[in-house]
Protein backbone atom coordinates (compact mmCIF):
# COMPACT_ATOMS: atom_id res chain seq x y z
CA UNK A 1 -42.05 -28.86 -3.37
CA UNK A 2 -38.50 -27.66 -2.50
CA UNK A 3 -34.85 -28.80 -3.71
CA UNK A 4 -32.54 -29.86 -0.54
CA UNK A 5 -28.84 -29.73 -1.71
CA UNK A 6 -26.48 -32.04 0.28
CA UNK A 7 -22.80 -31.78 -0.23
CA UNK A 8 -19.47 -32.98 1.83
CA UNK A 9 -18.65 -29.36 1.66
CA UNK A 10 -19.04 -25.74 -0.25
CA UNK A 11 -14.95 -25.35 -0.26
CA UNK A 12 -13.85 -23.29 -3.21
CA UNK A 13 -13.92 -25.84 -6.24
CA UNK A 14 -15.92 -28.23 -9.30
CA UNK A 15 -18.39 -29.30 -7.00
CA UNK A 16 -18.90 -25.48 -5.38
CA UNK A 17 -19.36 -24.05 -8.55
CA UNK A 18 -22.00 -26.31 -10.02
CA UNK A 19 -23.96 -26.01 -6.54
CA UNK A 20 -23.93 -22.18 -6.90
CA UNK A 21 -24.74 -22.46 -10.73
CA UNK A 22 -27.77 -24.74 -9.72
CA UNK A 23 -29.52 -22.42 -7.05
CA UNK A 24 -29.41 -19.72 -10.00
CA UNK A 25 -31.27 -21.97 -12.45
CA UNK A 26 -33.75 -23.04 -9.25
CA UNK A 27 -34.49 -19.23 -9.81
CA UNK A 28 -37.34 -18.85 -7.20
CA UNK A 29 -38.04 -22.47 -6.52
CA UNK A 30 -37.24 -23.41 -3.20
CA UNK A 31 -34.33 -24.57 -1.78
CA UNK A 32 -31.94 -24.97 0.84
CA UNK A 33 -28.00 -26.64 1.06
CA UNK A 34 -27.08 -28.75 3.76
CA UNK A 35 -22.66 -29.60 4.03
CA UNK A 36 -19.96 -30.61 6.33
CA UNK A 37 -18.33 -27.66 5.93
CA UNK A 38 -18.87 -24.19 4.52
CA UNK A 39 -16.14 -21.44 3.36
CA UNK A 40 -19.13 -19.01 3.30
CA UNK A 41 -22.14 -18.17 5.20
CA UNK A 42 -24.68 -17.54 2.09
CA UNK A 43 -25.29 -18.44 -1.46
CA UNK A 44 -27.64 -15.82 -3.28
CA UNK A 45 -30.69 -17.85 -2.98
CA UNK A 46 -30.42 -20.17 -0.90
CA UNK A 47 -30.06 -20.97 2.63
CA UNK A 48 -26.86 -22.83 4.38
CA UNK A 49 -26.72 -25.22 6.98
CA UNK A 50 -23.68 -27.07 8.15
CA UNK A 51 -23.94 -30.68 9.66
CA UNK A 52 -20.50 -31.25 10.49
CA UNK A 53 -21.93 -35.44 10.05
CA UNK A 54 -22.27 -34.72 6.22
CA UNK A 55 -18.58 -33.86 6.09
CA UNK A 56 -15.51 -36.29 4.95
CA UNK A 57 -15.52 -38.76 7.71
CA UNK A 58 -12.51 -40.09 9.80
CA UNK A 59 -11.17 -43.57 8.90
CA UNK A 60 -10.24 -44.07 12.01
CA UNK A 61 -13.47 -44.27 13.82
CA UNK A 62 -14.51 -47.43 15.70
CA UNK A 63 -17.20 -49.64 14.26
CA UNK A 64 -19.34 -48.20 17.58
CA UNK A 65 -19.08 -44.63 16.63
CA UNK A 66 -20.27 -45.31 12.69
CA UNK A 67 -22.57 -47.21 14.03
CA UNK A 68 -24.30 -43.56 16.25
CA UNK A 69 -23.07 -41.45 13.28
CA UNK A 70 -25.61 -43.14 11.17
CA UNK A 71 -28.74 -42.35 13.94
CA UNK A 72 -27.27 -38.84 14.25
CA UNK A 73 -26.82 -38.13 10.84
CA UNK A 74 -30.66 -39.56 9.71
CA UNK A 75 -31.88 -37.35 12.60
CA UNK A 76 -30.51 -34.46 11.71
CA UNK A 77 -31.39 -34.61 7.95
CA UNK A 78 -35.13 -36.14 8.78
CA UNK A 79 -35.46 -32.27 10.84
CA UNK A 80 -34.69 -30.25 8.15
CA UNK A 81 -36.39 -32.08 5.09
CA UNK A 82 -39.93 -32.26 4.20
CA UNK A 83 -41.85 -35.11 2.73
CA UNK A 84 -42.43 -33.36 -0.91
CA UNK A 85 -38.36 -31.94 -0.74
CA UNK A 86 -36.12 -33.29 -3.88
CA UNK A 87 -32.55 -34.34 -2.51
CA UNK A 88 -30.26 -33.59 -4.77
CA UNK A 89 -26.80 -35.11 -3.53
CA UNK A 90 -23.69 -34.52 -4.88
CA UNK A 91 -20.85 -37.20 -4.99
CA UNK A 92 -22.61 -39.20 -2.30
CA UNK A 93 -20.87 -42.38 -3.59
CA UNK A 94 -17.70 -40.97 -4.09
CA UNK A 95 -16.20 -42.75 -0.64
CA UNK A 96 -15.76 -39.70 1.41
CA UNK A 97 -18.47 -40.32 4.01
CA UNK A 98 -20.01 -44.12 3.36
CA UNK A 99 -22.33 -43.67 6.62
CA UNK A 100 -23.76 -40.57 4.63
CA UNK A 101 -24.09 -42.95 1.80
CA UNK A 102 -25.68 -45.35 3.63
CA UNK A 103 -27.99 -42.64 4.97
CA UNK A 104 -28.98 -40.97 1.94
CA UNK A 105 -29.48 -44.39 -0.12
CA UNK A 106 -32.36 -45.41 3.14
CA UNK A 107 -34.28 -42.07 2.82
CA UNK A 108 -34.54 -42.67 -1.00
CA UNK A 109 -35.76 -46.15 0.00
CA UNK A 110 -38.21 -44.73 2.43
CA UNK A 111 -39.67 -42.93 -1.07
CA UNK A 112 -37.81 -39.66 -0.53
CA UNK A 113 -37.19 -38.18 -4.15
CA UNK A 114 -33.88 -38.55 -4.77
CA UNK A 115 -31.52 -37.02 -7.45
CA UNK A 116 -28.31 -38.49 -7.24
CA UNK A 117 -25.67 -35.79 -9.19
CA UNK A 118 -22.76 -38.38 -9.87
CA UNK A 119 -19.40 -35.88 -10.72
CA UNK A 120 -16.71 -38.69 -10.22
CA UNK A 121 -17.28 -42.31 -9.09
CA UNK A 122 -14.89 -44.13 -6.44
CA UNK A 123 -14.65 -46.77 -9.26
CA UNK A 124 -12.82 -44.80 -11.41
CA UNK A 125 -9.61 -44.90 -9.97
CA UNK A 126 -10.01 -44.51 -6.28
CA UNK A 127 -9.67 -47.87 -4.61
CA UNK A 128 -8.91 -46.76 -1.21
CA UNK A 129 -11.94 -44.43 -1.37
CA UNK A 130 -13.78 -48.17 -3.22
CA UNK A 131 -12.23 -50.18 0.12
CA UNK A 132 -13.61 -47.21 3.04
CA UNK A 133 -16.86 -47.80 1.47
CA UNK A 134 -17.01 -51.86 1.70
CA UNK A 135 -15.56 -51.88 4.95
CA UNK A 136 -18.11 -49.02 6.70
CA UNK A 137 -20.88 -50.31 4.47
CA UNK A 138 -20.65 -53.81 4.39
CA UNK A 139 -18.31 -54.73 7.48
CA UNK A 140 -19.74 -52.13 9.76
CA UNK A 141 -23.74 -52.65 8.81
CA UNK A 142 -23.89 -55.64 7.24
CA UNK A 143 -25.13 -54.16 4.24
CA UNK A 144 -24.39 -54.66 0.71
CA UNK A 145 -22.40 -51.94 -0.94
CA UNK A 146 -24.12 -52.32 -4.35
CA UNK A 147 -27.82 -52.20 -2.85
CA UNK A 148 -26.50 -49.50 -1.41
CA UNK A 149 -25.44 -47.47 -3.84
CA UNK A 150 -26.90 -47.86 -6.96
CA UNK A 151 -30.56 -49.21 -6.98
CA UNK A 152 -33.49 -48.77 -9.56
CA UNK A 153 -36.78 -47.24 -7.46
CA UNK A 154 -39.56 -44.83 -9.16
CA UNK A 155 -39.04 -42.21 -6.84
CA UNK A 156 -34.93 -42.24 -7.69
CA UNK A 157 -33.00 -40.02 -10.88
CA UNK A 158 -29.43 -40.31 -11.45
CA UNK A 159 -27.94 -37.23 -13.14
CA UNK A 160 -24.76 -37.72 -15.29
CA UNK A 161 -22.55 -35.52 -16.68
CA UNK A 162 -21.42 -37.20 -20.03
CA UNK A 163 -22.06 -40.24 -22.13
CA UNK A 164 -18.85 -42.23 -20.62
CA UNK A 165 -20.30 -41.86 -16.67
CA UNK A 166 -24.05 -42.76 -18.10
CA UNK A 167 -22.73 -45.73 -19.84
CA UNK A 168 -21.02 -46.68 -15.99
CA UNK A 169 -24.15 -46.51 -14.62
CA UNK A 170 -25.77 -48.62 -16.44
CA UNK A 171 -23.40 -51.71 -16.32
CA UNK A 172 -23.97 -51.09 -12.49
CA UNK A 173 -27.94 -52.05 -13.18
CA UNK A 174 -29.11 -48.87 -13.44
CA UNK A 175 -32.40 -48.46 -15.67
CA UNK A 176 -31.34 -45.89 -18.83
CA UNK A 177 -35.18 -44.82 -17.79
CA UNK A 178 -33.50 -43.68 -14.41
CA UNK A 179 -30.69 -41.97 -15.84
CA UNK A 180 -30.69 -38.03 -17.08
CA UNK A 181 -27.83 -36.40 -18.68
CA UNK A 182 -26.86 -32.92 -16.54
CA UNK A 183 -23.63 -31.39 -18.24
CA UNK A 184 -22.08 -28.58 -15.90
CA UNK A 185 -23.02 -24.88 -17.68
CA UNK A 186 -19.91 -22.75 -18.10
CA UNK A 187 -20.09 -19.05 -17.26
CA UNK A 188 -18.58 -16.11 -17.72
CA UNK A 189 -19.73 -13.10 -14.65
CA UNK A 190 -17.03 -10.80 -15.53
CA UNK A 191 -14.47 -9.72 -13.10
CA UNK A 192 -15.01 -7.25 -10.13
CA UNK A 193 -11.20 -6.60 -9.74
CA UNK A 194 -10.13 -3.38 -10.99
CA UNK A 195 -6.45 -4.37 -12.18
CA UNK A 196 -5.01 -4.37 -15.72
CA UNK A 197 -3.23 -7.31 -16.95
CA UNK A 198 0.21 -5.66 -16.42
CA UNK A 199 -0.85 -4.99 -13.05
CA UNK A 200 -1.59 -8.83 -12.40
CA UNK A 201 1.87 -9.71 -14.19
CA UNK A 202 3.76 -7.49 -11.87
CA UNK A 203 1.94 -8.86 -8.79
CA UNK A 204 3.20 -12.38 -9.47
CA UNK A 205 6.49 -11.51 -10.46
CA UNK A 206 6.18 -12.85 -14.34
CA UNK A 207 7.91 -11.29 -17.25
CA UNK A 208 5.49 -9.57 -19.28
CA UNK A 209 7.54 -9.67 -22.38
CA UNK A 210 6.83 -13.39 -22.62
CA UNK A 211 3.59 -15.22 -23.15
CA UNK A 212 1.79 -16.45 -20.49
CA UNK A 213 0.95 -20.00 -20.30
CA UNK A 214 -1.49 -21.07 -17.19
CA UNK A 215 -2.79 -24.64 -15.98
CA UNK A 216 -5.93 -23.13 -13.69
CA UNK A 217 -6.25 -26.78 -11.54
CA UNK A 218 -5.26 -27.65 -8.22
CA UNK A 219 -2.17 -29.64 -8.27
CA UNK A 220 -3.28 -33.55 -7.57
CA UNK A 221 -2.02 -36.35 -9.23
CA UNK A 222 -4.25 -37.09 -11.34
CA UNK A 223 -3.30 -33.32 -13.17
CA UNK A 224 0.01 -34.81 -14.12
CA UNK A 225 1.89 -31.85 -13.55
CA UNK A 226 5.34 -33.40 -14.47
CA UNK A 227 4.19 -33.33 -17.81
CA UNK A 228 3.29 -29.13 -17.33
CA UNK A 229 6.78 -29.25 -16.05
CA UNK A 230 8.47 -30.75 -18.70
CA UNK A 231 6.71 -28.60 -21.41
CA UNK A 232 8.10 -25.42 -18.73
CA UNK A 233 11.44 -26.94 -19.21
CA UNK A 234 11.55 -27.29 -23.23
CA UNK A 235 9.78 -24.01 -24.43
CA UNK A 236 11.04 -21.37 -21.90
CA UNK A 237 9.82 -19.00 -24.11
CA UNK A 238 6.56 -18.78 -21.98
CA UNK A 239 5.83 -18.22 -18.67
CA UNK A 240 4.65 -21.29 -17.24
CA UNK A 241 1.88 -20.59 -14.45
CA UNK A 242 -0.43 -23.08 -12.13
CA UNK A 243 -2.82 -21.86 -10.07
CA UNK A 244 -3.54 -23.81 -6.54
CA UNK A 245 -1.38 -26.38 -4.12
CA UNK A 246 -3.43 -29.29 -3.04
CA UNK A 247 -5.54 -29.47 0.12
CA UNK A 248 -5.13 -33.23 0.64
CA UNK A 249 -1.92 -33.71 2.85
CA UNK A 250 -0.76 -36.73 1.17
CA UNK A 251 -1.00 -34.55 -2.16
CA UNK A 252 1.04 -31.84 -0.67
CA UNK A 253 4.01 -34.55 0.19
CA UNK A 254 4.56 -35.01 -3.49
CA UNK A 255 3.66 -31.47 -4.89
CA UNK A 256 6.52 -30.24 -2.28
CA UNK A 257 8.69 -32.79 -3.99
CA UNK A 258 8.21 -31.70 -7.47
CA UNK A 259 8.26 -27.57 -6.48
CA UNK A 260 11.80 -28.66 -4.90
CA UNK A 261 12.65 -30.12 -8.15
CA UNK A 262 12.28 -27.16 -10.36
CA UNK A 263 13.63 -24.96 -7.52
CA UNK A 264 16.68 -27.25 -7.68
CA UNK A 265 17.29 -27.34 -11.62
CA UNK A 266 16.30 -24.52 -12.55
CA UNK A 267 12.77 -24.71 -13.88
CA UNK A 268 10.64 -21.59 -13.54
CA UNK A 269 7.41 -22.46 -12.72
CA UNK A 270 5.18 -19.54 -10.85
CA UNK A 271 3.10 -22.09 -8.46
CA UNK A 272 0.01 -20.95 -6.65
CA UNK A 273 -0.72 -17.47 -8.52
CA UNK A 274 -4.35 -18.48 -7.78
CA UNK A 275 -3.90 -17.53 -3.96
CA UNK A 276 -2.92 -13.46 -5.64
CA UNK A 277 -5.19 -13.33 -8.18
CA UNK A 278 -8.94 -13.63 -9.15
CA UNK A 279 -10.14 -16.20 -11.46
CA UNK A 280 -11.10 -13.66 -14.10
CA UNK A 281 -7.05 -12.01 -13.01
CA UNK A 282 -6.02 -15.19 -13.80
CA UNK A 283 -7.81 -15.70 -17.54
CA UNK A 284 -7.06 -12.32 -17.71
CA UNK A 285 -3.04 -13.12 -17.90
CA UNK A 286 -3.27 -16.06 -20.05
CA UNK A 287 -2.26 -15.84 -23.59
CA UNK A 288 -3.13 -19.68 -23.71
CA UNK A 289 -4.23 -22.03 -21.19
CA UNK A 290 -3.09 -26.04 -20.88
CA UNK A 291 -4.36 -28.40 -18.52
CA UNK A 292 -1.97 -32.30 -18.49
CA UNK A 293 -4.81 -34.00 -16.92
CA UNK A 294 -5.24 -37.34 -17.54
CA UNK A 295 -8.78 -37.94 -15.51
CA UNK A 296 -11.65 -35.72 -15.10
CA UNK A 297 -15.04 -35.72 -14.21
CA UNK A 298 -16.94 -33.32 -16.48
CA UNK A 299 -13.43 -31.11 -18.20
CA UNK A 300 -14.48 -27.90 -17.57
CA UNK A 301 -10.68 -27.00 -18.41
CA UNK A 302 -11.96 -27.59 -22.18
CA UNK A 303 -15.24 -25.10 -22.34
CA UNK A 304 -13.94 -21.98 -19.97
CA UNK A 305 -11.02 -20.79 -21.51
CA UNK A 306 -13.22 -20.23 -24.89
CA UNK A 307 -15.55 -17.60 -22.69
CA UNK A 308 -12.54 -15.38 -21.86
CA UNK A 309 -11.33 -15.62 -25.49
CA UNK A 310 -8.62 -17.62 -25.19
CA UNK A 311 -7.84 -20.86 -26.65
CA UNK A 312 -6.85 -24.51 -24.85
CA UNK A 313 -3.57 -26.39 -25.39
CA UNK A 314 -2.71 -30.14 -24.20
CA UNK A 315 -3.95 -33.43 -23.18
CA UNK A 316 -7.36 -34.86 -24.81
CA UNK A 317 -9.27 -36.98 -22.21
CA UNK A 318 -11.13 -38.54 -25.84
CA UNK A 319 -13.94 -40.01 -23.06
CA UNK A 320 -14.44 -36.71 -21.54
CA UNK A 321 -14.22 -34.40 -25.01
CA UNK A 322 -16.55 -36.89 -27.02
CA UNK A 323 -19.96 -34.69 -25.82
CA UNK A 324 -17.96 -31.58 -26.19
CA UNK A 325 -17.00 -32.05 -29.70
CA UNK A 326 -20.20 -33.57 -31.02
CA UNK A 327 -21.42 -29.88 -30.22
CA UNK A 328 -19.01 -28.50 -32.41
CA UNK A 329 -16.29 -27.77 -30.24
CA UNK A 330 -12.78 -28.09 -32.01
CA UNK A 331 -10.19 -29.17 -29.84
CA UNK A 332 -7.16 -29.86 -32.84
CA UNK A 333 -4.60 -28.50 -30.67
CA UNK A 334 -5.14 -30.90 -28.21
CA UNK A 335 -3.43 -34.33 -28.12
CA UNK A 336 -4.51 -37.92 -26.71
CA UNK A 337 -0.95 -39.05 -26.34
CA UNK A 338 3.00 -37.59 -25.85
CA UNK A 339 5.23 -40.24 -26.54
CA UNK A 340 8.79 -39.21 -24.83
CA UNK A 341 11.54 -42.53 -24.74
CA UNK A 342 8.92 -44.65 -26.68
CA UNK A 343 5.83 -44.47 -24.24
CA UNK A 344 3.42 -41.64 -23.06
CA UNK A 345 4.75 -39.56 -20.71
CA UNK A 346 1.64 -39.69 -18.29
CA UNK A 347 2.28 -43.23 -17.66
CA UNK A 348 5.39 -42.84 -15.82
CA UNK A 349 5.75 -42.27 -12.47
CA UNK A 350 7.29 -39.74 -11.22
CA UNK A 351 10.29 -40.61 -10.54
CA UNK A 352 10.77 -41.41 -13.88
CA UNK A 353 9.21 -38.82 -15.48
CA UNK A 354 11.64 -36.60 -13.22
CA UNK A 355 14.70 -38.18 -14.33
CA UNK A 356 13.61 -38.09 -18.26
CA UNK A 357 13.29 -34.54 -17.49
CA UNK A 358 16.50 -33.94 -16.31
CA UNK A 359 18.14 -36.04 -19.21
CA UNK A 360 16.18 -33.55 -21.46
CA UNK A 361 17.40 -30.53 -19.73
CA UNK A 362 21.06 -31.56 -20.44
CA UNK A 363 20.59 -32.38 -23.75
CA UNK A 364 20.13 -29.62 -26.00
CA UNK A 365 19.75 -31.95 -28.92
CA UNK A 366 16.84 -34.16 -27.46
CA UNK A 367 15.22 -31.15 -26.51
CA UNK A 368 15.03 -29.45 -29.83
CA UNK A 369 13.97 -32.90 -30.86
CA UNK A 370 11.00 -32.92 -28.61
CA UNK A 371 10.11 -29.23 -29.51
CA UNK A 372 9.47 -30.51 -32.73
CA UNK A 373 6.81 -32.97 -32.36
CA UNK A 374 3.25 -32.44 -34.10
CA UNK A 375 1.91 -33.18 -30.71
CA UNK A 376 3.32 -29.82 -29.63
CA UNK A 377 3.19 -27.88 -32.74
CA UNK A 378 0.31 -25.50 -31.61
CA UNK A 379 3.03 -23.85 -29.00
CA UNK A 380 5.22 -22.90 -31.95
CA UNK A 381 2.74 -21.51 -33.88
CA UNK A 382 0.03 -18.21 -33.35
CA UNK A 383 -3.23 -19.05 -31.87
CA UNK A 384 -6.14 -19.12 -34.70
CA UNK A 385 -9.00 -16.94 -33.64
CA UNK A 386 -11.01 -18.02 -35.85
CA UNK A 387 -11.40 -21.06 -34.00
CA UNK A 388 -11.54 -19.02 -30.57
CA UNK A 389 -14.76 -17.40 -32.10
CA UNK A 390 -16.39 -20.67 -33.56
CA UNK A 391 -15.78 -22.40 -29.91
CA UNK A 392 -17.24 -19.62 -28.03
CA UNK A 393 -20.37 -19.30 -29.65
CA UNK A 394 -21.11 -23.07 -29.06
CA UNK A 395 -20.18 -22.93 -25.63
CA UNK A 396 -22.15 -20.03 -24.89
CA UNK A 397 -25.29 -21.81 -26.89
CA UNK A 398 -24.96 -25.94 -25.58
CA UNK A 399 -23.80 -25.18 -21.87
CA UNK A 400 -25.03 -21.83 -21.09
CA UNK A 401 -27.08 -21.41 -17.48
CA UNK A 402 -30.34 -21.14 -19.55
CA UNK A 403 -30.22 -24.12 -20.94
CA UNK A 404 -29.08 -25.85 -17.62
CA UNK A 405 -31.87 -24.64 -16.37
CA UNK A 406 -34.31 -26.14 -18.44
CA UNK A 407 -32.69 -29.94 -18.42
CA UNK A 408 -32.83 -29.43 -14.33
CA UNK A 409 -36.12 -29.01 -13.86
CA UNK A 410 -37.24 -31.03 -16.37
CA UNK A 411 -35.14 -33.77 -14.64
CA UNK A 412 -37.27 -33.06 -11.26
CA UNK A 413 -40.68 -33.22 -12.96
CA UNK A 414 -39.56 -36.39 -14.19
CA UNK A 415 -38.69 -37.76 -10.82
CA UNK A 416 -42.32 -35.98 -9.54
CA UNK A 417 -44.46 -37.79 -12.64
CA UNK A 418 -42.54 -41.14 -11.53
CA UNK A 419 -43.42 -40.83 -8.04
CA UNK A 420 -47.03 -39.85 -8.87
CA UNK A 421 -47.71 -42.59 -11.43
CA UNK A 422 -46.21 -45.06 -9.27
């Protein structure tokens, strides 16, 4: 038996990471990766092959050409598989390639095993993404989209990352007998870079008398950076850093809008120190990290920072920390909600939230007012390390890559003893 890993891509990111961190715990079983697209030639342990067919697909294809993607794409995967393989798929229903969808969901209904490694869902929040998928799916083949992609069969596993996404599945039908918890591991390799912290500083162009605040995310909406940005503007007693510009060119339409706005009033914010420095170089800097996101799919944002001794500041996704803090974890400096004019400030849009921030900016009254909320007490105050200790030792003992590991492969024998006693 071998594992066959099928992705969209291996681009620098979530997904990247947790395919990396997966060959390791495969340790010598097996396995190869098949993507779309590939940033690098090798992962230690496993070999790469790009189908270009796998990759995000153009929506602008006629109904003809999905129609001899799907034969290409089937042929080329039914070459490189083997009867006894595992597929483990990543985001295949996310809506970023429904004829690989389609694809995937017949092998597993041909009694290929099947692990299907849900990170986000195109339900949650992505209706265009919901809409590409009915249309190829169900317009294109004649299919129907739910058949497609979600389906109860002995041979099938779906792997979740918390309780919130496992609860999902199962009001789309899924058996709780074909559902297995996965959360991501967290990691700490150490970095390879040679230079100091006041090395890094200097590189970026940051005043190393101040603090250093970071947000390590690629800027998408769904990070809410005008909230970032209006903490930046209030306490400008920190350095305010973010780490990586979108990829997705509709993204990069608004993030150029909102790097205009601080460039026009004023606001330093030190955008894209992720393309100078290392990860690690980038931990390394922090005195605190912060992440405004209101949407996630695992929240890695709230387990790394602990590795690198450092603590996390800002929003609480409650449905995303639930798992985290029935470990242990204590996330008190975070908060679930920052009321500014009455309502939560990640509810406006952001046009809004960009003319509240100017109003604050010109009003040194309102501002001092807003420094003084509970919400943002933990910026005012000196980080406890007390609590950095306590939330590093349970990281390091519920998500470390040992015990991923062991929950992997016990997830595959369970998909082997279905198949066998079926």
């Amino acid at each position: 038996m071998g594992v066959v890993i099928i992705h969209s891509h291996l681009h620098p990111g979530g997904v990247r990471t947790v395919i990396e961190n997966q060959i390791t715990a495969l340790g010598s079983m097996k396995s190869k990766v098949l993507v779309g697209a590939s940033d690098v030639a090798q992962i230690s342990g496993a070999n790469i092959e790009v189908i270009p067919e796998l990759n995000y697909l153009n929506p602008d294809m006629t109904r003809q050409a999905y129609l001899d993607l799907y034969n290409i794409l089937m042929q080329k995967i039914k070459q490189v598989i083997s009867d006894d393989d595992i597929i483990h798929v990543h985001n295949i229903n996310l809506g970023k390639n429904p004829v690989a969808t389609l694809v995937l969901s017949d092998l597993a209904k041909n009694n290929q095993a099947y692990y299907n490694h849900c990170h986000d869902f195109a339900e949650d929040g992505r209706p265009d993404n919901l809409k590409f998928l009915k249309y190829i799916i169900e317009d294109c083949f004649g299919r129907n989209l739910a058949e497609v992609m979600y389906f109860n069969r002995p041979n099938c596993m779906y792997a979740v990352l918390n309780k919130r996404d496992f609860k999902f599945l199962t009001t789309q039908g899924i058996d709780i007998e074909h559902i297995q918890f996965l959360p991501n591991c967290v990691s700490h390799i150490g970095c390879t870079f040679k230079r100091s912290k006041q090395e890094c500083l200097d590189l970026i162009n940051v005043d190393s008398s101040k603090q250093t605040i970071v947000y390590p995310v690629r800027v998408i909406k769904r990070k809410n950076i005008g909230e970032f940005i209006l903490l930046a503007s209030i306490f400008t007693e920190y350095n305010w850093c973010v780490t990586l510009a979108p990829r997705n060119p509709e993204e990069i339409v608004e993030y150029k809008k909102w790097q205009l706005f601080c460039q026009e009033n004023n606001i330093e914010i030190f955008f894209e120190i992720g393309k100078k420095l290392h990860f690690d170089e980038v931990m390394n800097i922090a005195d605190r990290l912060i992440t405004t996101s209101v949407q996630e799919g695992f929240g890695m944002a709230y387990l790394e920072p602990w590795l690198y001794d450092k603590s996390i500041f800002g929003r609480d996704i409650t449905n995303i920390t639930e798992d985290f803090k029935s470990c242990g974890l204590d996330l008190r400096d975070c908060y679930t909600s920052l009321n500014i004019y009455e309502n939560d400030f990640a509810n406006y849009a952001s046009a809004l939230q960009k003319k509240y921030i100017l109003e604050i900016l010109n009003n040194l009254g309102l501002s001092a007012q807003i420094r003084q909320l509970p919400e943002l007490a933990p910026l005012l105050k000196d980080i406890d390390k007390n609590i950095v200790n306590k939330n590093k030792h349970i990281v390091q003992k519920c998500y470390s890559i040992d015990a991923y590991a062991k929950t992997l492969k016990e997830n595959y024998a369970k998909i082997t003893k279905s198949i066998s006693s079926s």
